[in-house]
Protein backbone atom coordinates (compact mmCIF):
# COMPACT_ATOMS: atom_id res chain seq x y z
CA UNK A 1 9.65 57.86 -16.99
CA UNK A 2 9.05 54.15 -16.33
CA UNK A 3 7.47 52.91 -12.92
CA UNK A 4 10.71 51.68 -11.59
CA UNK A 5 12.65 54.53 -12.31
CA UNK A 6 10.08 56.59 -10.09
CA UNK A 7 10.14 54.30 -7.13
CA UNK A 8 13.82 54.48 -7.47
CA UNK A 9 14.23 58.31 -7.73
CA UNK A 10 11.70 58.16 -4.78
CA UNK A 11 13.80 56.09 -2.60
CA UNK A 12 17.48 57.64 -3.40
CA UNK A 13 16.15 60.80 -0.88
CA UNK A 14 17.21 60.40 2.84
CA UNK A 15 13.58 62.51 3.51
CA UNK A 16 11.32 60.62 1.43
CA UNK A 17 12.81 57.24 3.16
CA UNK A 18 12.46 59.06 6.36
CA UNK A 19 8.51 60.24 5.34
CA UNK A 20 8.03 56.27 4.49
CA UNK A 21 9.58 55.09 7.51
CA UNK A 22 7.37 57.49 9.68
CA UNK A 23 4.17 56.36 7.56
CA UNK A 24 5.33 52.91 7.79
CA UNK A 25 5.16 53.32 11.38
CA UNK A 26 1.84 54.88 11.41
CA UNK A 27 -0.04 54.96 8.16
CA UNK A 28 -2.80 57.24 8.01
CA UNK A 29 -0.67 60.68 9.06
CA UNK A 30 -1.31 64.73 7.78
CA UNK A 31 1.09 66.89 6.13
CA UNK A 32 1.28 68.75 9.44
CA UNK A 33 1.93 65.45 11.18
CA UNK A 34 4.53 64.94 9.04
CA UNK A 35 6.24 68.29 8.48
CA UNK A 36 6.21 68.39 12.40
CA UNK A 37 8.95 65.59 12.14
CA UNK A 38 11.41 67.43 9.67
CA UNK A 39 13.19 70.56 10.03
CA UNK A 40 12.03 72.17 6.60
CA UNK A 41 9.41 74.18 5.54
CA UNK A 42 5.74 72.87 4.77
CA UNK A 43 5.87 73.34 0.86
CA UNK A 44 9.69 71.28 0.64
CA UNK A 45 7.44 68.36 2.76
CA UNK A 46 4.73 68.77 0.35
CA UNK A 47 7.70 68.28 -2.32
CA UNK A 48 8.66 65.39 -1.10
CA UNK A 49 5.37 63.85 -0.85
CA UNK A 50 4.39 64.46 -4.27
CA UNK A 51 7.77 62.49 -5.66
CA UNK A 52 6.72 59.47 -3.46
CA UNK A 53 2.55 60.22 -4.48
CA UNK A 54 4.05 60.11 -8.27
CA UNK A 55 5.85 56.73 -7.08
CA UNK A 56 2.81 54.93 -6.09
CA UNK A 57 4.29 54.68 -3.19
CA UNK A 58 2.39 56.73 -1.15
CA UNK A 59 -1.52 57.10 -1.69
CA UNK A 60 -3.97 59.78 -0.07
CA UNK A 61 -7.57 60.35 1.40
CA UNK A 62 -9.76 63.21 2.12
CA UNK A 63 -11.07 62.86 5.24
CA UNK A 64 -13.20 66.23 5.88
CA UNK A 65 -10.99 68.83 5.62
CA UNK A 66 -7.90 67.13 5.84
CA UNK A 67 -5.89 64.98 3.76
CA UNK A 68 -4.42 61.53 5.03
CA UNK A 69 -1.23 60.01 3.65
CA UNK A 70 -1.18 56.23 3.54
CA UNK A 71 2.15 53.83 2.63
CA UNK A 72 1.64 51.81 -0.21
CA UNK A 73 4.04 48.80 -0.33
CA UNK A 74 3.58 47.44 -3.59
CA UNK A 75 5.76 49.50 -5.67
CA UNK A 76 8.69 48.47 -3.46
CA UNK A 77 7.55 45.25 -2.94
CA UNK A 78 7.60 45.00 -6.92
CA UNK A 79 11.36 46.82 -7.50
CA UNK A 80 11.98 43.70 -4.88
CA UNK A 81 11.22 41.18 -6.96
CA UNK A 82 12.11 42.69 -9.99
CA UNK A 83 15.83 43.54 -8.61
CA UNK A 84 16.56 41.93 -5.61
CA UNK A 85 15.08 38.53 -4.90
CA UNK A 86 16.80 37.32 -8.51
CA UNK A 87 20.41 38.11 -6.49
CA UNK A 88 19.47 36.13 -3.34
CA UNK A 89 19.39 32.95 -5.20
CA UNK A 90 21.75 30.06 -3.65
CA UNK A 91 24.61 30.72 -5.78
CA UNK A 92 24.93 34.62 -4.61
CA UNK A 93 24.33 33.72 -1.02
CA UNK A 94 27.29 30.58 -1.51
CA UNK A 95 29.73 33.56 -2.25
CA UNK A 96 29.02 36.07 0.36
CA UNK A 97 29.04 33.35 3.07
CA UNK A 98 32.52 32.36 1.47
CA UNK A 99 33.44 36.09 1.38
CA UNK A 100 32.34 36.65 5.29
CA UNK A 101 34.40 33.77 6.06
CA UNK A 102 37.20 34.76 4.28
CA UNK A 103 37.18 38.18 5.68
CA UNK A 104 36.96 36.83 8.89
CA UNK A 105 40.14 34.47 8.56
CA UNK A 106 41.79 37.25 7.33
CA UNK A 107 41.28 39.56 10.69
């Protein structure tokens, strides 16, 4: 499976963006940490981690006896340029400016 399919099979699950958001907020965070945070058991977090490890999007460190879970930004910051920044160009943004104003005539 390519790179950006990963990141983007990462990102389609409401709890892996919700795992992000929490490690965006505070990298550096255990399993228990996070399973603490989600109403499922330990092993379906661990799941979910492991899609978003596979991703690059999320990187880990021993740290004695426990293991730390880090946000890597990269991989989204890549799927960004790759698929988004090309539709912000001048022309795009021309056309949903015309489309907000139109909509907003129109109410």
């Amino acid at each position: 499976m390519h790179d950006d399919d990963l990141v983007f099979k990462a990102l389609a699950d409401p709890t892996r963006r919700f795992l992000l958001d929490r490690l965006f907020t505070r990298d550096g965070r255990t399993l228990t940490e996070l399973e603490s945070e989600l109403e499922m058991t330990r092993f379906g977090v661990m799941k979910h981690l492991r899609v978003l490890e596979d991703a690059g999007l999320v990187v880990t460190r021993k740290e004695g006896r426990e293991k730390l879970h880090f946000l890597n930004p990269v991989p989204i910051r890549l799927i960004h340029d790759r698929w988004i920044d090309k539709f912000t160009e001048r022309r795009v943004s021309a056309l949903t400016d015309l489309k907000r104003q139109l909509e907003e005539d129109s109410a």
